[in-house]
PDB file of N, CA and C in Angstrom:
ATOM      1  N   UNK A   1       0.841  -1.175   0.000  1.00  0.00           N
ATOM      2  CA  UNK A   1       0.000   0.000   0.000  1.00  0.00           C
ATOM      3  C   UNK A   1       0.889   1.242   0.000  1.00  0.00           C
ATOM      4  N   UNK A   2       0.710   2.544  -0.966  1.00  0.00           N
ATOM      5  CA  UNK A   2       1.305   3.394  -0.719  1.00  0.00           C
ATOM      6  C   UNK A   2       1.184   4.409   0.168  1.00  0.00           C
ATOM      7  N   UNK A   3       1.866   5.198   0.440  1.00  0.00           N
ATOM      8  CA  UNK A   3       1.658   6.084   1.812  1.00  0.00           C
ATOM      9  C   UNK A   3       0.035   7.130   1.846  1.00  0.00           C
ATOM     10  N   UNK A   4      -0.517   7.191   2.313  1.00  0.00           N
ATOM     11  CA  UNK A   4      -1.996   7.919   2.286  1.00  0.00           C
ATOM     12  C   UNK A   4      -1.500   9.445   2.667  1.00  0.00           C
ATOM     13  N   UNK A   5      -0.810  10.079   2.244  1.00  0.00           N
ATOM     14  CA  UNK A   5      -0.485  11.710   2.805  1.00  0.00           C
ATOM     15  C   UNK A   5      -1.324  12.517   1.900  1.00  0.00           C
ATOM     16  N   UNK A   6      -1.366  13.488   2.213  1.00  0.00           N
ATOM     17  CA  UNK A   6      -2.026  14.340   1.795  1.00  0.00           C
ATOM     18  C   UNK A   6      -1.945  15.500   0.130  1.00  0.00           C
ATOM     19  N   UNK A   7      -0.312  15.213  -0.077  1.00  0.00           N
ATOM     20  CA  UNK A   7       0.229  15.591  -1.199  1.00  0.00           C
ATOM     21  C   UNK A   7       0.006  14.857  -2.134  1.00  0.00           C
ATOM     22  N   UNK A   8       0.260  13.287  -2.250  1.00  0.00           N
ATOM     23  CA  UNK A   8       0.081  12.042  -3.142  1.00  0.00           C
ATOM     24  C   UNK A   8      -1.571  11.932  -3.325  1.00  0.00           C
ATOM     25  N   UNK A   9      -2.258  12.104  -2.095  1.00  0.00           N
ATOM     26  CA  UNK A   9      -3.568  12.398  -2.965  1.00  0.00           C
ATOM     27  C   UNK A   9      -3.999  13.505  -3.482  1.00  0.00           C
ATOM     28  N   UNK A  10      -3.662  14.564  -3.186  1.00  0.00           N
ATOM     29  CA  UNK A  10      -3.735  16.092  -4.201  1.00  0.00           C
ATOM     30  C   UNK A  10      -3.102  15.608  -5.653  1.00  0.00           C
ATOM     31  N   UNK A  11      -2.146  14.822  -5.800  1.00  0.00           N
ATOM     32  CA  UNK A  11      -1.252  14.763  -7.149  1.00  0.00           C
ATOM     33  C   UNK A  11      -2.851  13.627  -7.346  1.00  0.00           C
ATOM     34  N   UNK A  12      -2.740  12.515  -7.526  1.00  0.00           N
ATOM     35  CA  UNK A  12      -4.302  12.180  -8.049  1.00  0.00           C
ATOM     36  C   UNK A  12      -5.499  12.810  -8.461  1.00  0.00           C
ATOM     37  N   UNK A  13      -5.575  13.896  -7.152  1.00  0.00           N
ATOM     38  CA  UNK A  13      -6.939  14.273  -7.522  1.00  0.00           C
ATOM     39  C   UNK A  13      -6.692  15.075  -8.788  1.00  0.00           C
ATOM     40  N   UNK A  14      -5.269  15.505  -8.910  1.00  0.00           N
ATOM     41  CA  UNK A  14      -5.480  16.634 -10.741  1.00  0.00           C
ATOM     42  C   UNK A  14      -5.650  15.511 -11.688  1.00  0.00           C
ATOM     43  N   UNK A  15      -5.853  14.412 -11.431  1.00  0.00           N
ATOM     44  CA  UNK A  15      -5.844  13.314 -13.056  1.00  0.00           C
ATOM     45  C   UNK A  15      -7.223  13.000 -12.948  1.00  0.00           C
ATOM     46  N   UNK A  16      -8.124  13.538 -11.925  1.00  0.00           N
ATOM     47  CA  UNK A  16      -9.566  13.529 -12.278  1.00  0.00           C
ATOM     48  C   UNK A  16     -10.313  14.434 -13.414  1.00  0.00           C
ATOM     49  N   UNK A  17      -9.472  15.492 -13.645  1.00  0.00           N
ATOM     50  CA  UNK A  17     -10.023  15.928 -14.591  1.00  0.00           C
ATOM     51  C   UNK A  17     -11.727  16.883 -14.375  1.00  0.00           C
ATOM     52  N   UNK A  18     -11.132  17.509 -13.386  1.00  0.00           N
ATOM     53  CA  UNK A  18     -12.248  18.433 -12.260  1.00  0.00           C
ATOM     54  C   UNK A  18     -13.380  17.648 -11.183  1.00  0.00           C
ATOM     55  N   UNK A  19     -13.193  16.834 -11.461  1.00  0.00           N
ATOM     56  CA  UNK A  19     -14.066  15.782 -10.531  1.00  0.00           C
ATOM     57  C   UNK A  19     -13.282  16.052  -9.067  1.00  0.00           C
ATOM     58  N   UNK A  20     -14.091  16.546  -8.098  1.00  0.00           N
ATOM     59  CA  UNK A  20     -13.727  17.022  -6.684  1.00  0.00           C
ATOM     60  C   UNK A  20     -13.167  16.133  -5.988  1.00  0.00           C
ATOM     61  N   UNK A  21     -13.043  14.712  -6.152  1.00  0.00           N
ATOM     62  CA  UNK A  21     -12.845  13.648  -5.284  1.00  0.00           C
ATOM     63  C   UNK A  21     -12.129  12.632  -5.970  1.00  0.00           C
ATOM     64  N   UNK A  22     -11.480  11.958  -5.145  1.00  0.00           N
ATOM     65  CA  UNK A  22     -10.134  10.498  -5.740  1.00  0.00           C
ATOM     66  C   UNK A  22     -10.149   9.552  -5.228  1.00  0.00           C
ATOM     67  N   UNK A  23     -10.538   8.379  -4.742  1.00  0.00           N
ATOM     68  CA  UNK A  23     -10.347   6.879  -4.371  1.00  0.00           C
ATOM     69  C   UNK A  23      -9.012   6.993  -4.133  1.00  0.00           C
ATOM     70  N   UNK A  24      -8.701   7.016  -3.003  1.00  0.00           N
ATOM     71  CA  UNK A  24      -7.179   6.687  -2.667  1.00  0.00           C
ATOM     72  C   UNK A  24      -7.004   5.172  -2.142  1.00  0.00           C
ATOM     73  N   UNK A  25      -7.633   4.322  -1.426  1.00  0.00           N
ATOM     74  CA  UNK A  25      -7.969   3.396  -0.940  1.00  0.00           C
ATOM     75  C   UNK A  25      -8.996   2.539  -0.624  1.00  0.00           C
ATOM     76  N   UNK A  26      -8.968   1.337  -1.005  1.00  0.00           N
ATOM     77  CA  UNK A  26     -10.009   0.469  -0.578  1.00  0.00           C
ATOM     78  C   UNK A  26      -9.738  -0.995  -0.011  1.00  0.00           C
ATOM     79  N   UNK A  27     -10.693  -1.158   1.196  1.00  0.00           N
ATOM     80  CA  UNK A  27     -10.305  -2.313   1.754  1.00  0.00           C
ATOM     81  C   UNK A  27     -11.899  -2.769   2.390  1.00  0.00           C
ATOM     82  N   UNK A  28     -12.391  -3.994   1.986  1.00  0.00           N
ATOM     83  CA  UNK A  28     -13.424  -4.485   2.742  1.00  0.00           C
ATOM     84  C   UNK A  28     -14.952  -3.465   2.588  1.00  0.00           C
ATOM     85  N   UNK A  29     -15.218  -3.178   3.361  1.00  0.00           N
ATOM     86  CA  UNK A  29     -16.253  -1.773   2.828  1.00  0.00           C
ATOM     87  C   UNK A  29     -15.967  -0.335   3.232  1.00  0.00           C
ATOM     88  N   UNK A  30     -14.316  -0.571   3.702  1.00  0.00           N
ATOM     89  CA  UNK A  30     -13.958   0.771   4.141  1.00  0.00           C
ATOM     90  C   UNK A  30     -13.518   1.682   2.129  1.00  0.00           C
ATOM     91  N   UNK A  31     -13.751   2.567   2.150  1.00  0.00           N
ATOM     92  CA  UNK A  31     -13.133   3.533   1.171  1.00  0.00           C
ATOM     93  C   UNK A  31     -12.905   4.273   1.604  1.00  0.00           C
ATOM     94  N   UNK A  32     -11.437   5.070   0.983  1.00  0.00           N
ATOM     95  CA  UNK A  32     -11.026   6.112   1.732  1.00  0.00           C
ATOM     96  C   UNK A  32     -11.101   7.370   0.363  1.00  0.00           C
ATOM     97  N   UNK A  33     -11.068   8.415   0.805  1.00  0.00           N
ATOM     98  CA  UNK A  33     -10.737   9.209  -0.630  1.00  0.00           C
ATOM     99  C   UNK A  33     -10.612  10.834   0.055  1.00  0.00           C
ATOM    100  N   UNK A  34     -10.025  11.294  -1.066  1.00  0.00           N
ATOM    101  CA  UNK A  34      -9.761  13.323  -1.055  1.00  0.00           C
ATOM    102  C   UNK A  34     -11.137  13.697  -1.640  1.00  0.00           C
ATOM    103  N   UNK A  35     -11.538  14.594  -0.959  1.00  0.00           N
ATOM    104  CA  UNK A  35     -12.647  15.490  -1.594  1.00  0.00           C
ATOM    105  C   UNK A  35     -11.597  17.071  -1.299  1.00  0.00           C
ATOM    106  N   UNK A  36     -12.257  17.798  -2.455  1.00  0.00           N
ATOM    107  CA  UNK A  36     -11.489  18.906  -2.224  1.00  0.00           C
ATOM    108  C   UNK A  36     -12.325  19.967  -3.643  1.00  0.00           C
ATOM    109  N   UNK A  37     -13.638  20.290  -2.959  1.00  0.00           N
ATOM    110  CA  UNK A  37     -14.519  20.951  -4.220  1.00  0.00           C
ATOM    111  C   UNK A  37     -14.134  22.225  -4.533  1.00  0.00           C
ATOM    112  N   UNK A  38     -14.862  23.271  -5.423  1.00  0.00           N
ATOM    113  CA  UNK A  38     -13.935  24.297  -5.612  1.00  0.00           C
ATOM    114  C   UNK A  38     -15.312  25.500  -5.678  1.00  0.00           C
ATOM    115  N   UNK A  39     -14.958  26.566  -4.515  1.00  0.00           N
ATOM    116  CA  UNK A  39     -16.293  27.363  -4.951  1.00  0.00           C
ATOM    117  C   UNK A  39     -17.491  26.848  -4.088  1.00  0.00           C
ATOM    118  N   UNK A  40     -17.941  26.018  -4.548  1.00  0.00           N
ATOM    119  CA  UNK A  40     -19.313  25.633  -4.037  1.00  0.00           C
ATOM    120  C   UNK A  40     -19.199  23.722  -4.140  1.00  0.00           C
ATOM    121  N   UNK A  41     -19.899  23.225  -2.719  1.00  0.00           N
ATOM    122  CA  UNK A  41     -20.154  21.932  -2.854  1.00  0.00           C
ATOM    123  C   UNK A  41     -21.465  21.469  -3.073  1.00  0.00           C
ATOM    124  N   UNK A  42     -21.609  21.046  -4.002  1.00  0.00           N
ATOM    125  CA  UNK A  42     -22.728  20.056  -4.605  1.00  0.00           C
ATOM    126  C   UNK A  42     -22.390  19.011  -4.059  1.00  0.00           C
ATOM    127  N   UNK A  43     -22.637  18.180  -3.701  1.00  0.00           N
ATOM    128  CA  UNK A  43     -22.580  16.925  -3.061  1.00  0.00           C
ATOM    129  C   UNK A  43     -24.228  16.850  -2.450  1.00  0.00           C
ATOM    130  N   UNK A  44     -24.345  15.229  -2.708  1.00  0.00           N
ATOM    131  CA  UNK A  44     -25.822  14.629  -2.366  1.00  0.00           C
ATOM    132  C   UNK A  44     -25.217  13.838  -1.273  1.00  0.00           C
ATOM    133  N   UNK A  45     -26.715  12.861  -0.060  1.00  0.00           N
ATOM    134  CA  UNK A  45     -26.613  12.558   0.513  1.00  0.00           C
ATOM    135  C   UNK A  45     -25.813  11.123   0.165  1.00  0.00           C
ATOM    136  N   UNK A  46     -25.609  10.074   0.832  1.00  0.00           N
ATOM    137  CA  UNK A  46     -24.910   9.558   0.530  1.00  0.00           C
ATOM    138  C   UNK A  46     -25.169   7.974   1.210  1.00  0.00           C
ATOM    139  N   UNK A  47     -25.663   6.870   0.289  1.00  0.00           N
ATOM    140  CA  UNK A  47     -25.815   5.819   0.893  1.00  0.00           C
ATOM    141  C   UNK A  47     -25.352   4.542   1.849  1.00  0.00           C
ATOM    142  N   UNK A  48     -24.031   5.189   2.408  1.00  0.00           N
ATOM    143  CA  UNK A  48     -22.844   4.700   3.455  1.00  0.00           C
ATOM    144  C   UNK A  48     -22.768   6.012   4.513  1.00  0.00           C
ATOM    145  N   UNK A  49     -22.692   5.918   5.753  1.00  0.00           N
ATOM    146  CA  UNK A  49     -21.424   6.529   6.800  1.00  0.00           C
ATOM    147  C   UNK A  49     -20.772   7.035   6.186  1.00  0.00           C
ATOM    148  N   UNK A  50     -20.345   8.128   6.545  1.00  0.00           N
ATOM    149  CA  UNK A  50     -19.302   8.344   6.006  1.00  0.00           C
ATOM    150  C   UNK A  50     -18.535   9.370   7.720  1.00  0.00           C
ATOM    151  N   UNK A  51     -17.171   9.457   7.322  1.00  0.00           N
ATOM    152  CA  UNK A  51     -16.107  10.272   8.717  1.00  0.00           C
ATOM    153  C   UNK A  51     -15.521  11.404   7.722  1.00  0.00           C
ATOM    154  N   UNK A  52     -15.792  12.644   7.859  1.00  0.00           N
ATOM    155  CA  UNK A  52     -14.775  13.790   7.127  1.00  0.00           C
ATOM    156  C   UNK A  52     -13.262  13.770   8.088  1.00  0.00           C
ATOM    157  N   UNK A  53     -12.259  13.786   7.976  1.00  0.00           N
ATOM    158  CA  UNK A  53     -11.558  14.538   8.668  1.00  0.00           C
ATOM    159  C   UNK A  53     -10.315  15.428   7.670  1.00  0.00           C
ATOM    160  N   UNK A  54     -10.476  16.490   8.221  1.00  0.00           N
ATOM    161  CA  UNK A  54     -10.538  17.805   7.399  1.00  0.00           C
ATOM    162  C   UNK A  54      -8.427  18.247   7.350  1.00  0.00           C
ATOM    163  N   UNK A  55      -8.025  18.296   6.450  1.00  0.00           N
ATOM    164  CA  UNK A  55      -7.139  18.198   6.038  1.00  0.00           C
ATOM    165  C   UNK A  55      -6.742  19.892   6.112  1.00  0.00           C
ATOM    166  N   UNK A  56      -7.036  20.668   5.508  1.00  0.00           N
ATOM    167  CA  UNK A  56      -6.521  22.179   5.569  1.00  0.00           C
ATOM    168  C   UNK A  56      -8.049  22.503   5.178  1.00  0.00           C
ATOM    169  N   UNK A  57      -7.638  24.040   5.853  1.00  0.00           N
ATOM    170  CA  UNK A  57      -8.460  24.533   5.971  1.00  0.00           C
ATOM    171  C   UNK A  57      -9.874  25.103   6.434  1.00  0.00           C
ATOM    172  N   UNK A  58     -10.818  25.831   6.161  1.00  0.00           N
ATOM    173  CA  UNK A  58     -11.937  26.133   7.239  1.00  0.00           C
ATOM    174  C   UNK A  58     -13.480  26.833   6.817  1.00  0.00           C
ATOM    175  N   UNK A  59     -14.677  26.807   6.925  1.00  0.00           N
ATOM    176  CA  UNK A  59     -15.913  27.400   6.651  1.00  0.00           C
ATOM    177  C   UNK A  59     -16.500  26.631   7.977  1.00  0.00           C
ATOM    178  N   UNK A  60     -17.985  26.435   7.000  1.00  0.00           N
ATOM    179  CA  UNK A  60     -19.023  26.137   7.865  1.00  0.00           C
ATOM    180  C   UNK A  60     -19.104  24.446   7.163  1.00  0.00           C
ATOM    181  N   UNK A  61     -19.949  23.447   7.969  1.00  0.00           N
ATOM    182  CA  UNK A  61     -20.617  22.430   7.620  1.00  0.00           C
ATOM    183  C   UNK A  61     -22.267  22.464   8.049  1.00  0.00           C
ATOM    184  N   UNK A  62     -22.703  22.155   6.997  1.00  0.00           N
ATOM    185  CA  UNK A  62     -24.262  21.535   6.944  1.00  0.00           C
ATOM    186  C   UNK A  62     -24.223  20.155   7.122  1.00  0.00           C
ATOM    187  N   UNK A  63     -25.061  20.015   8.107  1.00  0.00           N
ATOM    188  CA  UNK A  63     -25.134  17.671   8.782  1.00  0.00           C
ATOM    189  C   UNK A  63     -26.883  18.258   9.088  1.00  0.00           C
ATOM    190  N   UNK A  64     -27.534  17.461   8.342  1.00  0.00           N
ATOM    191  CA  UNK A  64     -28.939  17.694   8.365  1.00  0.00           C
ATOM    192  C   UNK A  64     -29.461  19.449   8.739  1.00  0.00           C
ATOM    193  N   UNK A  65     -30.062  18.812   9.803  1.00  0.00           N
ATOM    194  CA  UNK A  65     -30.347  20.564  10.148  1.00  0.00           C
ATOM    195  C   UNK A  65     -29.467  21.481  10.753  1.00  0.00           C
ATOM    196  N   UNK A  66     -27.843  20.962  10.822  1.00  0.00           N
ATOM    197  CA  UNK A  66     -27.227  21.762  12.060  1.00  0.00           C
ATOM    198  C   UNK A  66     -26.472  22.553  11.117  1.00  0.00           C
ATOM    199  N   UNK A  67     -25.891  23.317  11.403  1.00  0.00           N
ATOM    200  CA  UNK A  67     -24.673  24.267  10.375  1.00  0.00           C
ATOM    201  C   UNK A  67     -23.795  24.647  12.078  1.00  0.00           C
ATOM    202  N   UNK A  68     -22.439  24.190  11.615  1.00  0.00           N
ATOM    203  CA  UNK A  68     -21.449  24.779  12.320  1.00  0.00           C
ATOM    204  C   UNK A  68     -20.403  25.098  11.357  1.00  0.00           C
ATOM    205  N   UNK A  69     -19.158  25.681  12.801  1.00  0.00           N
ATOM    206  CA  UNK A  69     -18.093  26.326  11.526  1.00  0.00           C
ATOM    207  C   UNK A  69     -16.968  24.741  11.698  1.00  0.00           C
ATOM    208  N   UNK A  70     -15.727  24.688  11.040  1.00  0.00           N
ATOM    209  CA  UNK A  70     -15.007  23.537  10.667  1.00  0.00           C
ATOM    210  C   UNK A  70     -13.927  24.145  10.827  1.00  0.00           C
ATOM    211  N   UNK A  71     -12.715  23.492  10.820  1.00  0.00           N
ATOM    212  CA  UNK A  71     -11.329  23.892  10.879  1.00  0.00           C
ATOM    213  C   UNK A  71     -10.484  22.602  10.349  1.00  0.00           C
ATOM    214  N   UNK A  72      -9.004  23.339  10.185  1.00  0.00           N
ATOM    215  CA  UNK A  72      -8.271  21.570   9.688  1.00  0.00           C
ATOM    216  C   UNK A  72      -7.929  21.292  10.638  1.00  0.00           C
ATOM    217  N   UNK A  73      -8.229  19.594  11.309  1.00  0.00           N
ATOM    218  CA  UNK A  73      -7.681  18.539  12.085  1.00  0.00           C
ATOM    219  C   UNK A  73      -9.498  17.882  12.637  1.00  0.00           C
ATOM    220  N   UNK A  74     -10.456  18.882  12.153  1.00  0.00           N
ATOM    221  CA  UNK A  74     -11.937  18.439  12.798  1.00  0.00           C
ATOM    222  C   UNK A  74     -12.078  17.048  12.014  1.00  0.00           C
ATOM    223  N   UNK A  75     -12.605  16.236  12.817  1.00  0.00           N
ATOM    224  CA  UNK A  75     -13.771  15.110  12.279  1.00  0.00           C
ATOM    225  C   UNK A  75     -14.824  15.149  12.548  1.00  0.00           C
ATOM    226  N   UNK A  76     -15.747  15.091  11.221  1.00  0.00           N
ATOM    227  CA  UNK A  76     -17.440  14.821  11.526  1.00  0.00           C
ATOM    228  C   UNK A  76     -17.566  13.951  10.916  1.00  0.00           C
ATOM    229  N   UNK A  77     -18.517  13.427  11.083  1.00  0.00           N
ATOM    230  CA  UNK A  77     -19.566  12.031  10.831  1.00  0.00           C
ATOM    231  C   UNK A  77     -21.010  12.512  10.578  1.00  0.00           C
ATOM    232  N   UNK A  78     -21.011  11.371   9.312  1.00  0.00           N
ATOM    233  CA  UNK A  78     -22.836  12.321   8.906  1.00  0.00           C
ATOM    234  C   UNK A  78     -23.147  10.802   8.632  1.00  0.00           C
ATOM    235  N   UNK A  79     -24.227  10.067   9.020  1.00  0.00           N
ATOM    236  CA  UNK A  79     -24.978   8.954   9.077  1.00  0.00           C
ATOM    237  C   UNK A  79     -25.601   8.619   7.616  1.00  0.00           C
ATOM    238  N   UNK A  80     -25.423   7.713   6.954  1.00  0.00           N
ATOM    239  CA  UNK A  80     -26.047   7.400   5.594  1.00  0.00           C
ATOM    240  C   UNK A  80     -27.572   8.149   4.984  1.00  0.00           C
ATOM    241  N   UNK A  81     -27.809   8.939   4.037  1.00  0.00           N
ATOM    242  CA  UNK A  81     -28.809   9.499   3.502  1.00  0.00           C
ATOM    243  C   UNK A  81     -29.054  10.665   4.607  1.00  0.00           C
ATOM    244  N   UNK A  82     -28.144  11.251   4.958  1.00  0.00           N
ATOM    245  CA  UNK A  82     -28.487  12.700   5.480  1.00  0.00           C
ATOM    246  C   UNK A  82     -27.900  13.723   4.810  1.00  0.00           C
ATOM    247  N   UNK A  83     -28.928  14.567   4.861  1.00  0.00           N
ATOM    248  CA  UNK A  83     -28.170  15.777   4.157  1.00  0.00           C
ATOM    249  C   UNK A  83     -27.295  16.504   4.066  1.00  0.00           C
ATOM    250  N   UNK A  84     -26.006  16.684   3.588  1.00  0.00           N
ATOM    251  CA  UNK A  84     -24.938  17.386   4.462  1.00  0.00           C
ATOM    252  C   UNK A  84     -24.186  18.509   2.855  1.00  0.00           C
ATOM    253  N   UNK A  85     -23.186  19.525   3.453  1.00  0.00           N
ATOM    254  CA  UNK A  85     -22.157  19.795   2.863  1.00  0.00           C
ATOM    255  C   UNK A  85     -21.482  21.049   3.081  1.00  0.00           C
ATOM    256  N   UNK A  86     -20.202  21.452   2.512  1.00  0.00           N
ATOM    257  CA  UNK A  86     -19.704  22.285   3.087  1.00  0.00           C
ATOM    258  C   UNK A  86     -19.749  23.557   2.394  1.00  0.00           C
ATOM    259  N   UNK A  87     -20.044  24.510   3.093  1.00  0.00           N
ATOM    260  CA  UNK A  87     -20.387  25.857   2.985  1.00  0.00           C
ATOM    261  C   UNK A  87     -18.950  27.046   3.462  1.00  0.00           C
ATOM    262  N   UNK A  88     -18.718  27.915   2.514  1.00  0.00           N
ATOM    263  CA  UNK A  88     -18.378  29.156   2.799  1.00  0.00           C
ATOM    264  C   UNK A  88     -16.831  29.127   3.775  1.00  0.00           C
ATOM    265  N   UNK A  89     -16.066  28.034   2.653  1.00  0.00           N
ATOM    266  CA  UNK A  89     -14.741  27.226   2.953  1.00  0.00           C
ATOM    267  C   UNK A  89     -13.968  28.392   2.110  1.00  0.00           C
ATOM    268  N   UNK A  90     -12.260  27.695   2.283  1.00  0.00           N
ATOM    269  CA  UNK A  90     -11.703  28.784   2.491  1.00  0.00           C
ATOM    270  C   UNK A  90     -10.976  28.076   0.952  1.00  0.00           C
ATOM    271  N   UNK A  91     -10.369  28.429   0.141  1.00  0.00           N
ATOM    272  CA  UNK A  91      -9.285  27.624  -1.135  1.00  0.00           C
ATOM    273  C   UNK A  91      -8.727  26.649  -0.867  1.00  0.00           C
ATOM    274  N   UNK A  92      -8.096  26.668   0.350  1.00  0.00           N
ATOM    275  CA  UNK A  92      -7.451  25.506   0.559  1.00  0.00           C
ATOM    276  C   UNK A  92      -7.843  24.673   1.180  1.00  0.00           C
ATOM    277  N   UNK A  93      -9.725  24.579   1.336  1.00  0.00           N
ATOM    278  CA  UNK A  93     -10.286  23.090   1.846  1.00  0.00           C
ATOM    279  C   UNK A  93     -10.109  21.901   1.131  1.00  0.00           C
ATOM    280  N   UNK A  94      -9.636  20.717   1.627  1.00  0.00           N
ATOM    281  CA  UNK A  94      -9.610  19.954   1.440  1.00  0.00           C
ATOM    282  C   UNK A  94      -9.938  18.347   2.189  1.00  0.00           C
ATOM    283  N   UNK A  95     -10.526  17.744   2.704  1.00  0.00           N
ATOM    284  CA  UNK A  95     -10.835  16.604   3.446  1.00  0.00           C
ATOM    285  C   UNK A  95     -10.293  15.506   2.922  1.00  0.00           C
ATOM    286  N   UNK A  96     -10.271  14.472   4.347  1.00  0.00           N
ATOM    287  CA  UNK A  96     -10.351  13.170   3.713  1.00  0.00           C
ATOM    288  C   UNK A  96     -11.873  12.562   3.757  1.00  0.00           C
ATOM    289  N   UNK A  97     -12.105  11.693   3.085  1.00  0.00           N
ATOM    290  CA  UNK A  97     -13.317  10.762   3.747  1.00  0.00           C
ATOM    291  C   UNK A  97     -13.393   9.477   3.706  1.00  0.00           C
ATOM    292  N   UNK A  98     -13.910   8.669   4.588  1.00  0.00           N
ATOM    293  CA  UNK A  98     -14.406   7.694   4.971  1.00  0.00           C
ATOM    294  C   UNK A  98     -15.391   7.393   5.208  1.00  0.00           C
ATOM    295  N   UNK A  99     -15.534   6.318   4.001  1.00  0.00           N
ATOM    296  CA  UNK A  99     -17.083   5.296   3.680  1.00  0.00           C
ATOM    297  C   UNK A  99     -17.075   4.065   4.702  1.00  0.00           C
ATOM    298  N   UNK A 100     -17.839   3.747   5.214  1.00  0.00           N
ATOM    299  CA  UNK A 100     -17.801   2.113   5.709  1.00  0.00           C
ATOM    300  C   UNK A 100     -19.096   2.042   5.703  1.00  0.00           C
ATOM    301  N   UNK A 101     -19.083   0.649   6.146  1.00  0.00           N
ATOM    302  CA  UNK A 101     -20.714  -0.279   6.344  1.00  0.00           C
ATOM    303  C   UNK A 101     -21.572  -0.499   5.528  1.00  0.00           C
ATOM    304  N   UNK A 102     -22.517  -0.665   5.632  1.00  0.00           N
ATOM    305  CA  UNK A 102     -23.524  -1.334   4.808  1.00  0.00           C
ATOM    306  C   UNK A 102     -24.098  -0.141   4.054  1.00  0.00           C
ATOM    307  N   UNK A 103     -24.762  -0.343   3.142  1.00  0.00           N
ATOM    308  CA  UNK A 103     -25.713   0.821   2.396  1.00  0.00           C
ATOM    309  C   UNK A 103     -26.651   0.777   3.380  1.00  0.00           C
ATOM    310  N   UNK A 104     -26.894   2.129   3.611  1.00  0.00           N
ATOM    311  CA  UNK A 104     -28.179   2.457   4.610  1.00  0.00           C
ATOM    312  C   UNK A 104     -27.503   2.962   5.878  1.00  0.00           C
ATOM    313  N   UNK A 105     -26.286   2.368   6.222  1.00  0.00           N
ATOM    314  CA  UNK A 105     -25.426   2.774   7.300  1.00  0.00           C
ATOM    315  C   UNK A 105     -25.248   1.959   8.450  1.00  0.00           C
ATOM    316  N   UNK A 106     -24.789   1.856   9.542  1.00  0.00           N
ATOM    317  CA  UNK A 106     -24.809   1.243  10.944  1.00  0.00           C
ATOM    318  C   UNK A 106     -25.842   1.473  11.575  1.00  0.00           C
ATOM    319  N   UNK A 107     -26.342   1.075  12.454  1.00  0.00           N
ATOM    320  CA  UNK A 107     -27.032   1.475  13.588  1.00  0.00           C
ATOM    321  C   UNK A 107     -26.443   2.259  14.531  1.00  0.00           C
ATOM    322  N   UNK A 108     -26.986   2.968  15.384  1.00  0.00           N
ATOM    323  CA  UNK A 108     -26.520   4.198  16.353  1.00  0.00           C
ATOM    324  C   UNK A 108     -26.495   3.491  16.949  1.00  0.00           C
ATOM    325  N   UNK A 109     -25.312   3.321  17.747  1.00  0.00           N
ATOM    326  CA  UNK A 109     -24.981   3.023  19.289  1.00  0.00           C
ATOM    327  C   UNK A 109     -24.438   4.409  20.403  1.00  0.00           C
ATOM    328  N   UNK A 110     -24.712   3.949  21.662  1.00  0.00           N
ATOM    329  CA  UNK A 110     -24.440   4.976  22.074  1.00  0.00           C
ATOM    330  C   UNK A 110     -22.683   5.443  22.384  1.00  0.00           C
ATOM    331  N   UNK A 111     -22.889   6.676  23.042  1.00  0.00           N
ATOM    332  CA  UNK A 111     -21.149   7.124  22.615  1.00  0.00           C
ATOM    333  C   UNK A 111     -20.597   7.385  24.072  1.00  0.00           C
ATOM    334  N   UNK A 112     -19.514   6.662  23.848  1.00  0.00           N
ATOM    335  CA  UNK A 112     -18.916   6.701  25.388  1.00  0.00           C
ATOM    336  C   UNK A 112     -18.767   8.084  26.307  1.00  0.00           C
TER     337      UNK A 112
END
C-alpha cells in the first residue's frame, strides 16, 4: 500500500479531470478518498457513513439541520442518507473521507 499523505492524494486528484474527489484506498467496505470541491459543494446525501476529517483549511458544515463552523484537524460524521455539505470554505479546503458499512449505514450506538 502506498503512503496515504495528503500531497500524493492532491497529485491524483489533478488526473480527475475536475471531478472534486479520488479513491485513494479500498479495503473491505472501508473507502477512503480526497474530496477537495472548488467554490461551491454540490454533493448529495450519501448511501454509506461516512467520517470527514478535514485536512486544511476552514468554513461552515451543513449535517442535516445543524450548520457549524469547521477547521483543519476536525472530524465529523454524517450517518447514511443525510443531508450534508460544506459551505463558505476557504481555497485551501480539502478533506479526507471515509465510507464504511452497509448501504443504509450502521445502527446508532451509544457514545462513550
Amino acid at each position: 500500500m502506498e503512503r496515504l499523505i495528503p500531497s500524493a492524494a492532491l497529485k491524483k486528484l489533478q488526473d480527475t479531470h475536475g471531478v472534486p474527489f479520488a479513491e485513494v484506498f479500498r479495503h473491505g467496505s472501508l473507502q477512503v478518498e480526497l474530496y477537495k470541491p472548488e467554490g461551491v459543494d454540490h454533493q448529495t446525501p450519501h448511501t454509506r457513513d461516512e467520517v470527514y476529517v478535514v485536512i486544511a483549511g476552514s468554513g461552515h458544515f451543513v449535517n442535516g439541520d445543524t450548520r457549524q463552523p469547521f477547521e483543519a484537524g476536525e472530524v465529523l460524521f454524517v450517518p447514511a442518507g443525510v443531508d450534508h455539505r460544506f459551505e463558505d470554505f476557504t481555497d485551501d479546503f480539502a478533506t479526507w473521507v471515509f465510507f464504511y458499512g452497509p448501504e443504509g449505514g450502521e445502527a446508532a450506538s451509544e457514545t462513550p
